[in-house]
PDB file of N, CA and C in Angstrom:
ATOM      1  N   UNK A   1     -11.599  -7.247 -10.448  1.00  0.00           N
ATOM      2  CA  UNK A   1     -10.954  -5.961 -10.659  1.00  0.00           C
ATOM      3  C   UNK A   1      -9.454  -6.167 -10.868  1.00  0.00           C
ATOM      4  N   UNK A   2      -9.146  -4.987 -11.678  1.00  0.00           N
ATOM      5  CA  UNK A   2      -7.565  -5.545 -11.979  1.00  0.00           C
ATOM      6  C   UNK A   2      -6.416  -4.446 -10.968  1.00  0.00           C
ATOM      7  N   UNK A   3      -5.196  -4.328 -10.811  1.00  0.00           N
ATOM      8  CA  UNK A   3      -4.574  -3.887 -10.038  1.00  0.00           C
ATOM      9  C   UNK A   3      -3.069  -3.168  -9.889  1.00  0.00           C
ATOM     10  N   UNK A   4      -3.578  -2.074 -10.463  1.00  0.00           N
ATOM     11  CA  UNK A   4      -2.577  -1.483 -11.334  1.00  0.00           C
ATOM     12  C   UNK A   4      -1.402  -0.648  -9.862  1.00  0.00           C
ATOM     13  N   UNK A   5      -0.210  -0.563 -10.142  1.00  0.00           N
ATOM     14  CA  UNK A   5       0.488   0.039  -8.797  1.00  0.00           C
ATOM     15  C   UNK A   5       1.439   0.910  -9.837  1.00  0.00           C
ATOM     16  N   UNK A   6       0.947   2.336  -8.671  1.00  0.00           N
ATOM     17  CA  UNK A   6       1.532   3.746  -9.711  1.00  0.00           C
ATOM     18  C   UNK A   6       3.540   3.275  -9.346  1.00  0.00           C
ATOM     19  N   UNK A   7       4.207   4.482 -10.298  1.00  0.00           N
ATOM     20  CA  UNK A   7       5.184   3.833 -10.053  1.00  0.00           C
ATOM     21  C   UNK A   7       5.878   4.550  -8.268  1.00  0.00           C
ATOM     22  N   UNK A   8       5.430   5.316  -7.604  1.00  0.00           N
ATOM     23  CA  UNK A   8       5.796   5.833  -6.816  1.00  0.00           C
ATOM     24  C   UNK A   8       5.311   4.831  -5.540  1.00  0.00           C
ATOM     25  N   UNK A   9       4.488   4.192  -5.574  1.00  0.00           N
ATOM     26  CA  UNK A   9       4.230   2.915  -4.803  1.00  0.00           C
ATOM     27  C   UNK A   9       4.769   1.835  -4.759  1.00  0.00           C
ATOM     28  N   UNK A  10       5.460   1.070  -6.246  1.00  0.00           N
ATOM     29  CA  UNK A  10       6.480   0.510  -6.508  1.00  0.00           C
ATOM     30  C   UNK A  10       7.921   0.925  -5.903  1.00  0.00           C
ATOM     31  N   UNK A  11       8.220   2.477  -5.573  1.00  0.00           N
ATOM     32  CA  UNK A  11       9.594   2.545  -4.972  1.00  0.00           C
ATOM     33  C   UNK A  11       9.395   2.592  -3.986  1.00  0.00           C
ATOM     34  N   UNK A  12       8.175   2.885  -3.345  1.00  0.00           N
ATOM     35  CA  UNK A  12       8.283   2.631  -1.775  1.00  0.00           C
ATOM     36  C   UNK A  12       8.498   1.608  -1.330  1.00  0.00           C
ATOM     37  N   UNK A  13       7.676   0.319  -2.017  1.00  0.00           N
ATOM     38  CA  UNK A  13       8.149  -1.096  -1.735  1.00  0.00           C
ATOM     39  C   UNK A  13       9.127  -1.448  -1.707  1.00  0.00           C
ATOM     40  N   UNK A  14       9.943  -0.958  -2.827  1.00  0.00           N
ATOM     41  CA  UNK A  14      11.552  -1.509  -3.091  1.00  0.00           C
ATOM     42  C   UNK A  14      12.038  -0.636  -1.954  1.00  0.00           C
ATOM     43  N   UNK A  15      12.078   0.453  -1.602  1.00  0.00           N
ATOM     44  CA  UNK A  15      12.757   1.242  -0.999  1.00  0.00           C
ATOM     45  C   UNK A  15      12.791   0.637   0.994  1.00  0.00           C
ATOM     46  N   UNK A  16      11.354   0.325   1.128  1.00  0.00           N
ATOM     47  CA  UNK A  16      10.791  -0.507   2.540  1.00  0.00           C
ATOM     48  C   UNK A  16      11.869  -1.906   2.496  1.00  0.00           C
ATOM     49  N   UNK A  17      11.468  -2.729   1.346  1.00  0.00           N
ATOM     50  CA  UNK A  17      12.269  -3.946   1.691  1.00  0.00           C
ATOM     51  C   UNK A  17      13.655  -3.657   1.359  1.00  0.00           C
ATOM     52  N   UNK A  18      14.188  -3.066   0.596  1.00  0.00           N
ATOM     53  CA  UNK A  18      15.885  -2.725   1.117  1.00  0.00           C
ATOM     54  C   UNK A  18      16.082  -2.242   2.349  1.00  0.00           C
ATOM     55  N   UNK A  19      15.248  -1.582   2.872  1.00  0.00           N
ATOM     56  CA  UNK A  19      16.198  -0.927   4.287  1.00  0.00           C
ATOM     57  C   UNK A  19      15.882  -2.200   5.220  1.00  0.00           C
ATOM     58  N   UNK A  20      14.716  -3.009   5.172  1.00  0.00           N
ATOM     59  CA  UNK A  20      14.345  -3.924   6.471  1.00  0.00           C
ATOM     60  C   UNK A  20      15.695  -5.019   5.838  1.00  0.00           C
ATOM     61  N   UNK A  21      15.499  -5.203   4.272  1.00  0.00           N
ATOM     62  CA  UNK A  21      17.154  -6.393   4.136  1.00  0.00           C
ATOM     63  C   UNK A  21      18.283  -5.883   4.739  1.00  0.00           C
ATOM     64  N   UNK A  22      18.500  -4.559   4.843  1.00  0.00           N
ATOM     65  CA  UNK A  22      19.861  -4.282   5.859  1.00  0.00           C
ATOM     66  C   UNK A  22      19.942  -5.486   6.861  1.00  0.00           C
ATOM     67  N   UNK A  23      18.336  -5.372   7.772  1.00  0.00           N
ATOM     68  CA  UNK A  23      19.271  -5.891   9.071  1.00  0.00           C
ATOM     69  C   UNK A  23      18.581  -7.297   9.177  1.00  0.00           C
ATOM     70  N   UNK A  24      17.593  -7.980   7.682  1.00  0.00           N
ATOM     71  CA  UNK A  24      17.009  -9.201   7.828  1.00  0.00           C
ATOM     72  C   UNK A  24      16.379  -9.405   6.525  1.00  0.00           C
ATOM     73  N   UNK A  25      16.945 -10.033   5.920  1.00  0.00           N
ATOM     74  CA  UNK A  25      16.066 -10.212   4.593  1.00  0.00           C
ATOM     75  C   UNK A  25      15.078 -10.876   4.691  1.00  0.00           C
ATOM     76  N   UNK A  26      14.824 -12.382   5.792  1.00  0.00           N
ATOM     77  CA  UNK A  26      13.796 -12.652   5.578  1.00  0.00           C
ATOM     78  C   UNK A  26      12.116 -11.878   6.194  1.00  0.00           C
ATOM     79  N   UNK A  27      12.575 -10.979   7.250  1.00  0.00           N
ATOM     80  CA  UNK A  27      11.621  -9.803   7.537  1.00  0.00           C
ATOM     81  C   UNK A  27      11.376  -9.283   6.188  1.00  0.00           C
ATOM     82  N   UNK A  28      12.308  -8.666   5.550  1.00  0.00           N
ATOM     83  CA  UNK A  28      11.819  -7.847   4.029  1.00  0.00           C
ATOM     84  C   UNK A  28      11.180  -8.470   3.465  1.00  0.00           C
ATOM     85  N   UNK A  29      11.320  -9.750   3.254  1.00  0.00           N
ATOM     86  CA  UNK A  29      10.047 -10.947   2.155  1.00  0.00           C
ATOM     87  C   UNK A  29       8.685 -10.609   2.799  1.00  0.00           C
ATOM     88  N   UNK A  30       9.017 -10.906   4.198  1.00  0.00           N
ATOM     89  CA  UNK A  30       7.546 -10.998   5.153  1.00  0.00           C
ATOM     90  C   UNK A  30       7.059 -10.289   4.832  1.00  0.00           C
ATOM     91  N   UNK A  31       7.304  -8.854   4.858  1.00  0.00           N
ATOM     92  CA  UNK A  31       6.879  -7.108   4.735  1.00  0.00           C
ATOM     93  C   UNK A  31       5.908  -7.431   3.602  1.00  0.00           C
ATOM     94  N   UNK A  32       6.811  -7.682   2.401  1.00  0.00           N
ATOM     95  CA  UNK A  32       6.528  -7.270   1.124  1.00  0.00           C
ATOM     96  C   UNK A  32       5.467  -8.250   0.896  1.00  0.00           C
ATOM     97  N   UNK A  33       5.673  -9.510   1.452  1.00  0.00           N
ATOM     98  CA  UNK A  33       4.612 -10.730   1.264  1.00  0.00           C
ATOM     99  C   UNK A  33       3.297 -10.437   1.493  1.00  0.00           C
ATOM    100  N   UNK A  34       3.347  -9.651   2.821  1.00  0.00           N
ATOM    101  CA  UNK A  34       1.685  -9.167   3.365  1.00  0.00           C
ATOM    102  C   UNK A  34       1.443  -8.251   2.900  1.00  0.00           C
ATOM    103  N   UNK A  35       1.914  -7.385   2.520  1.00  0.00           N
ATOM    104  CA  UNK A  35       1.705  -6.033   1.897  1.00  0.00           C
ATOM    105  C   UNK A  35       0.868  -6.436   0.429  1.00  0.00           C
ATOM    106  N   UNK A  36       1.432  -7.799  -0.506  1.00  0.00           N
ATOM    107  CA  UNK A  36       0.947  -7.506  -1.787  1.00  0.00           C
ATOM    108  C   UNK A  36      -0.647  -8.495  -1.251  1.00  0.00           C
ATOM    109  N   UNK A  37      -0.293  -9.350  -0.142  1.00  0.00           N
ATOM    110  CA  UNK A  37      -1.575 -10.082   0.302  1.00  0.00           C
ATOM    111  C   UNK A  37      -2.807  -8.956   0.176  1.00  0.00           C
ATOM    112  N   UNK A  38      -2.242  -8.115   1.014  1.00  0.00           N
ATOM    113  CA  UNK A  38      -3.674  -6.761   1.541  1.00  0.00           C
ATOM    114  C   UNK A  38      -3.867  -6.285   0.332  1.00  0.00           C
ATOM    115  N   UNK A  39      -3.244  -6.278  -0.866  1.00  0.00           N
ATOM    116  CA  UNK A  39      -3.605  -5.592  -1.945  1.00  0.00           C
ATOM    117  C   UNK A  39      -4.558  -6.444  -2.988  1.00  0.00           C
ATOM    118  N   UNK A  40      -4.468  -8.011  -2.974  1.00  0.00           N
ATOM    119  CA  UNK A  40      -4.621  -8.830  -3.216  1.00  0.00           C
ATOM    120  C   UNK A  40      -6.239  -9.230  -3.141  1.00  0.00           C
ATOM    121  N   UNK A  41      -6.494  -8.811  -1.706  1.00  0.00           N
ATOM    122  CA  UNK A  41      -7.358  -8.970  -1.247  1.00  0.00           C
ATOM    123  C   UNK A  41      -8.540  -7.685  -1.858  1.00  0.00           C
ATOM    124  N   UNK A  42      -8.021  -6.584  -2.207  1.00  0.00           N
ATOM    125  CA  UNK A  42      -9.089  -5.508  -2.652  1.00  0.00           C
ATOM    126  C   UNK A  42      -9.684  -5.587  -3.797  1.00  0.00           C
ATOM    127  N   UNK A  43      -8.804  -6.665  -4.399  1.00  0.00           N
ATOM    128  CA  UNK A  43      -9.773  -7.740  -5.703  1.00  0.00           C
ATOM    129  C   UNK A  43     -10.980  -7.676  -5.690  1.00  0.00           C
ATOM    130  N   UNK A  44     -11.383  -8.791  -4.107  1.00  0.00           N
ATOM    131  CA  UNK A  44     -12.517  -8.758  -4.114  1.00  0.00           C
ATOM    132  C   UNK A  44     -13.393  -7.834  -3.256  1.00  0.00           C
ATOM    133  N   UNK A  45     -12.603  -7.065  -2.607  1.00  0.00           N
ATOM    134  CA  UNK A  45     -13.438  -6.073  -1.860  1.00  0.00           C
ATOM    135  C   UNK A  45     -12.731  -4.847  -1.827  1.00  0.00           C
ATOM    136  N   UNK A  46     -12.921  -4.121  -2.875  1.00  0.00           N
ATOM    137  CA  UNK A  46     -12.020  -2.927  -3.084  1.00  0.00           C
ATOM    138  C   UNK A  46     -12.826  -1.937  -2.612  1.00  0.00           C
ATOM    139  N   UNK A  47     -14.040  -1.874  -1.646  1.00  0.00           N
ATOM    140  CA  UNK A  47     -14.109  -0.286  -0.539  1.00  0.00           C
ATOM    141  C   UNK A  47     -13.867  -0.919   0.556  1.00  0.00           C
ATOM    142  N   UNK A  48     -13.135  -1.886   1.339  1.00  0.00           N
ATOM    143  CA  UNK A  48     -13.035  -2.815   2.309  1.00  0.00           C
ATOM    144  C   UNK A  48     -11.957  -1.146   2.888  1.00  0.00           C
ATOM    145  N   UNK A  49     -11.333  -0.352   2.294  1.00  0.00           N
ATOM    146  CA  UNK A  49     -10.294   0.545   2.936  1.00  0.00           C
ATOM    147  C   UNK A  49     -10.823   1.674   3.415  1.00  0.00           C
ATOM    148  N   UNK A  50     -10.648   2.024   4.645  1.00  0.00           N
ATOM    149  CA  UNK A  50     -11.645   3.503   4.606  1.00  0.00           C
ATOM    150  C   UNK A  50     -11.391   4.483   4.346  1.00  0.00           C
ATOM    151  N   UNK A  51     -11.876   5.803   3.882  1.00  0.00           N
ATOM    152  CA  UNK A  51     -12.664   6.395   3.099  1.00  0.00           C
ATOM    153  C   UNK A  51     -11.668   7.538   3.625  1.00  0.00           C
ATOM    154  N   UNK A  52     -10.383   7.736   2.266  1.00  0.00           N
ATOM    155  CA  UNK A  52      -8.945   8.632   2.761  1.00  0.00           C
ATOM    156  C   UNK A  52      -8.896   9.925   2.541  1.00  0.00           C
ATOM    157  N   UNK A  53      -7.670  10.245   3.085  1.00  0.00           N
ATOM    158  CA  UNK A  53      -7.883  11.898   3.699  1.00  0.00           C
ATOM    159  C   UNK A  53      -7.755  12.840   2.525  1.00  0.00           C
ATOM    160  N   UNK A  54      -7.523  12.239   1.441  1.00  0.00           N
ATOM    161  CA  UNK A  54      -7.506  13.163  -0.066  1.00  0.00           C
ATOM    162  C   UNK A  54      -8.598  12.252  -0.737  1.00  0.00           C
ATOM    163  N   UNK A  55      -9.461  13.455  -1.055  1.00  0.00           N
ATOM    164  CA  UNK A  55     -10.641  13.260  -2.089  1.00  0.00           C
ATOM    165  C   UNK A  55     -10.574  12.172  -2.982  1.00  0.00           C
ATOM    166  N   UNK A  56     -11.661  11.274  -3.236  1.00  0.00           N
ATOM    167  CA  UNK A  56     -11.704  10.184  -4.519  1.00  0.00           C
ATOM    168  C   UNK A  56     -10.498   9.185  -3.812  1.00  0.00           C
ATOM    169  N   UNK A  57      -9.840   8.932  -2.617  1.00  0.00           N
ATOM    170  CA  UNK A  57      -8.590   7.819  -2.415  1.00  0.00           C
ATOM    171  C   UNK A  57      -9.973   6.883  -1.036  1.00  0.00           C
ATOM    172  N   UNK A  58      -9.028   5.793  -1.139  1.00  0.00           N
ATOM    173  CA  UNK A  58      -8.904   4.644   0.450  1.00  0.00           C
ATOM    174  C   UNK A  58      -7.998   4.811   0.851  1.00  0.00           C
ATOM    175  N   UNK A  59      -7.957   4.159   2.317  1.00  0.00           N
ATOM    176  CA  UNK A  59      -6.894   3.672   3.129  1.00  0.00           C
ATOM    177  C   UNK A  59      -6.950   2.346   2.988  1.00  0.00           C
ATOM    178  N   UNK A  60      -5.956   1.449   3.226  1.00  0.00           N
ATOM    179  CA  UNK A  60      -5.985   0.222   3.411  1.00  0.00           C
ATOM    180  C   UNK A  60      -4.766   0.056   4.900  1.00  0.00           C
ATOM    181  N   UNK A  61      -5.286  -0.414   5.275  1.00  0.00           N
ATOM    182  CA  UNK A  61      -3.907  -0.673   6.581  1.00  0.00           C
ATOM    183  C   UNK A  61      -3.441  -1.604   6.698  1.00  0.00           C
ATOM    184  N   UNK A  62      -2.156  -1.917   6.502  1.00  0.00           N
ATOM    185  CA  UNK A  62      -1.868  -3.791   6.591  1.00  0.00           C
ATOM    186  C   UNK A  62      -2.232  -4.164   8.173  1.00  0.00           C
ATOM    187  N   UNK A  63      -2.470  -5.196   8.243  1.00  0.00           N
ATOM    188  CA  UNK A  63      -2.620  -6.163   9.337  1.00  0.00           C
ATOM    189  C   UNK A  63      -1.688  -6.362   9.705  1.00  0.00           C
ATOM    190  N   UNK A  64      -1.364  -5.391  11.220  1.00  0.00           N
ATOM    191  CA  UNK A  64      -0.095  -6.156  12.063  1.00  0.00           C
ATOM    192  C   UNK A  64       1.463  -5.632  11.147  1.00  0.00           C
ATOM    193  N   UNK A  65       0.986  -4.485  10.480  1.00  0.00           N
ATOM    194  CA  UNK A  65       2.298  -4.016   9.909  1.00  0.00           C
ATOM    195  C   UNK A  65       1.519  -2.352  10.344  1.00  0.00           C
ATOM    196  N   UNK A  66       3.036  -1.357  10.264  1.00  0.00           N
ATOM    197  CA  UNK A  66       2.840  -0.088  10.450  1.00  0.00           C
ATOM    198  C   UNK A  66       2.774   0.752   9.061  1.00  0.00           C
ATOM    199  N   UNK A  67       1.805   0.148   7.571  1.00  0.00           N
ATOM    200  CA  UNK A  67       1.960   0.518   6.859  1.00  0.00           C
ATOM    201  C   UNK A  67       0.277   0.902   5.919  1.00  0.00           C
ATOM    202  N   UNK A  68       0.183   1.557   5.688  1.00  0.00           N
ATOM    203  CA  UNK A  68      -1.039   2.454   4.612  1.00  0.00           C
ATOM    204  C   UNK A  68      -1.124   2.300   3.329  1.00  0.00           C
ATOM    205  N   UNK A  69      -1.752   1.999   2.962  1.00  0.00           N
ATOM    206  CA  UNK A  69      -1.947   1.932   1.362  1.00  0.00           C
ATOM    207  C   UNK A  69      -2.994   2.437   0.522  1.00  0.00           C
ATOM    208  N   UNK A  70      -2.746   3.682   0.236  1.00  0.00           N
ATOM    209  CA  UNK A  70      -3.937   4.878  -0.329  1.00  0.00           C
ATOM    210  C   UNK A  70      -4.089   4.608  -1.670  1.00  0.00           C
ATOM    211  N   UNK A  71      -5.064   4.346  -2.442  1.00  0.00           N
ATOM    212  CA  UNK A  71      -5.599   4.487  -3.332  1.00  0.00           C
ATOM    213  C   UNK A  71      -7.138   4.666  -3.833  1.00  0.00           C
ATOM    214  N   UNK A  72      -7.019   4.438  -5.289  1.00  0.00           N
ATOM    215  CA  UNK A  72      -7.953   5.074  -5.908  1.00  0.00           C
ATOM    216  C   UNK A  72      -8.614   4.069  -7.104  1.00  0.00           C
ATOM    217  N   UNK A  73     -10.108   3.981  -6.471  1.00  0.00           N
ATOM    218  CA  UNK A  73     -10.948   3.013  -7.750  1.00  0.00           C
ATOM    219  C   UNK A  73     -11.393   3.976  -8.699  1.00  0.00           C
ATOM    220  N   UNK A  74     -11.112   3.119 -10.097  1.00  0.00           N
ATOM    221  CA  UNK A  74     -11.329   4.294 -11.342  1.00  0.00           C
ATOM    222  C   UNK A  74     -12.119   2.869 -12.376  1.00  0.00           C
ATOM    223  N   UNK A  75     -13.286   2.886 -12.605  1.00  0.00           N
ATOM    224  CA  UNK A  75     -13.697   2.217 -13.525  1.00  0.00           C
ATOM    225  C   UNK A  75     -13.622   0.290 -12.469  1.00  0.00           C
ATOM    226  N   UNK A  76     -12.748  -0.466 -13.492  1.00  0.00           N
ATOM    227  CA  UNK A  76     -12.503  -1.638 -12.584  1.00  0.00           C
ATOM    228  C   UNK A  76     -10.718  -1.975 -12.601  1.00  0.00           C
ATOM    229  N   UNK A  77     -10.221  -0.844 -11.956  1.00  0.00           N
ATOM    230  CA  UNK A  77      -9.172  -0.519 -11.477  1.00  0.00           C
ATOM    231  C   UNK A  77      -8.807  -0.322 -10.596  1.00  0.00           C
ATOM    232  N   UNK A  78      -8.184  -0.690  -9.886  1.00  0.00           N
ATOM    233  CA  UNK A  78      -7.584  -0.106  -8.556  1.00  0.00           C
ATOM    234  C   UNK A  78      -6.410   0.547  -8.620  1.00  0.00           C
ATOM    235  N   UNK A  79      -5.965   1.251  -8.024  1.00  0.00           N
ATOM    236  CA  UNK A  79      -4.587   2.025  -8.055  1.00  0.00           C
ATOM    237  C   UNK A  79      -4.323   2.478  -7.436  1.00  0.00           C
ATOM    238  N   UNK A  80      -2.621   1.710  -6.945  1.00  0.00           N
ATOM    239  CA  UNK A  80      -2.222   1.853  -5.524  1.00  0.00           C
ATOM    240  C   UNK A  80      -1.353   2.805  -5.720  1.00  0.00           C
ATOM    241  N   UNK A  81      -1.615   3.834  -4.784  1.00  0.00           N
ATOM    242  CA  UNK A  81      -0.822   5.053  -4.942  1.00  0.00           C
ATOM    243  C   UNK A  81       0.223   5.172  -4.138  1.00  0.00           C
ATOM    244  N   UNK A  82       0.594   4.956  -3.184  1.00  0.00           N
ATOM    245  CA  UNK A  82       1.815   4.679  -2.223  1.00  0.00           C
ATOM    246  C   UNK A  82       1.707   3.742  -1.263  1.00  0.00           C
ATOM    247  N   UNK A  83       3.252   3.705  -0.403  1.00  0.00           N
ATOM    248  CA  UNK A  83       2.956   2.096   0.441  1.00  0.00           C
ATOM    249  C   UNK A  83       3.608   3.351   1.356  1.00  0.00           C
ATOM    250  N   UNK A  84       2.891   3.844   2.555  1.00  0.00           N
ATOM    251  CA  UNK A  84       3.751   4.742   3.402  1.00  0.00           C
ATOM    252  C   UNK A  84       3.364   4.492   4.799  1.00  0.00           C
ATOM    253  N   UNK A  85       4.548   4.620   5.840  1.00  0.00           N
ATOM    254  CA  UNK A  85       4.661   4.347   6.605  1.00  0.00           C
ATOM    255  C   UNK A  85       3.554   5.424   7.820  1.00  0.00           C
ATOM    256  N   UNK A  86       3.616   4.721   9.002  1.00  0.00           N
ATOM    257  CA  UNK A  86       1.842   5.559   9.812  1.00  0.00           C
ATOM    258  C   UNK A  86       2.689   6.120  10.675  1.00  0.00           C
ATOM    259  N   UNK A  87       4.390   6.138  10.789  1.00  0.00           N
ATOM    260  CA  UNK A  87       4.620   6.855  12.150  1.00  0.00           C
ATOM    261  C   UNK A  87       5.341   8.410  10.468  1.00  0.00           C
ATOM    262  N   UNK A  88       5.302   8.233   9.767  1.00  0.00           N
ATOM    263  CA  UNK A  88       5.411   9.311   8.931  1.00  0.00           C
ATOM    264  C   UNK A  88       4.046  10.606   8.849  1.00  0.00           C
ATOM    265  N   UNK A  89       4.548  11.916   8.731  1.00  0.00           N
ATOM    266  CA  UNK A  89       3.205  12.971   8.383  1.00  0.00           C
ATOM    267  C   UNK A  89       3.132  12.537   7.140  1.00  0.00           C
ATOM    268  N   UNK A  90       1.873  12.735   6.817  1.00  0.00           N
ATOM    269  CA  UNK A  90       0.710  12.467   5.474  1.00  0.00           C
ATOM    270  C   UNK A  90       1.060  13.243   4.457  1.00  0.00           C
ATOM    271  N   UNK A  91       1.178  13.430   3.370  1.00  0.00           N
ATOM    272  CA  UNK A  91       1.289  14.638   2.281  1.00  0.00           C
ATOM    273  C   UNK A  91      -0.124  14.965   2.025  1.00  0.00           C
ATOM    274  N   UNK A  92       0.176  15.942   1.475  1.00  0.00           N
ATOM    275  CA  UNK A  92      -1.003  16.938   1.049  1.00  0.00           C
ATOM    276  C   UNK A  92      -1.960  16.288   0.079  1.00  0.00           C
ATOM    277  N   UNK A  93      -0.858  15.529  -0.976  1.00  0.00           N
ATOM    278  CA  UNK A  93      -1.775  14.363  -1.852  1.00  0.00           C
ATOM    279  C   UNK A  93      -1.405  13.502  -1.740  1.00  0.00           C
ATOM    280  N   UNK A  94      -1.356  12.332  -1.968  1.00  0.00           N
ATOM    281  CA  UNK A  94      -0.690  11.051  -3.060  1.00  0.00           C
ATOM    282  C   UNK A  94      -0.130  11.395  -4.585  1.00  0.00           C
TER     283      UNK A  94
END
């Protein structure tokens, strides 16, 4: 499956590892390192995320990070719809 990332998931990333480079850049690599790992991984097991709070999405939860990753299989696509944080409220959609 291939692994397409909307662009509003892309600024969360950038937006996550700039604020953690404030006070540690090499934490921000870490972040971002496991984050694209867990995404990496839905290659081969893309319902491995459970079953999210807006219609047709997953959850994915990083391992040992406080972060969510909702998306949506369309054909042999994946599409990561945001990278958002779990002590944040949920939006209505993605």
């Amino acid at each position: 499956m291939q692994v397409k990332w909307l662009r509003a998931a892309l600024n969360n990333l950038d937006e996550i590892a700039a604020y953690i480079a404030l006070e540690n850049p090499q934490a921000a690599a870490m972040v971002v390192a496991r984050i694209m790992s867990a995404v990496q991984q839905l290659k081969t097991l893309p319902a491995s995320g459970r079953p999210g709070r807006v219609l047709g999405t997953r959850e994915l939860l990083v391992t040992g990070l406080p972060y969510l990753l909702p998306y949506r299989i369309r054909g042999q696509q994946i599409e990561i719809l945001r990278v958002f944080h779990t002590s944040r409220q949920p939006p209505a959609h993605w």
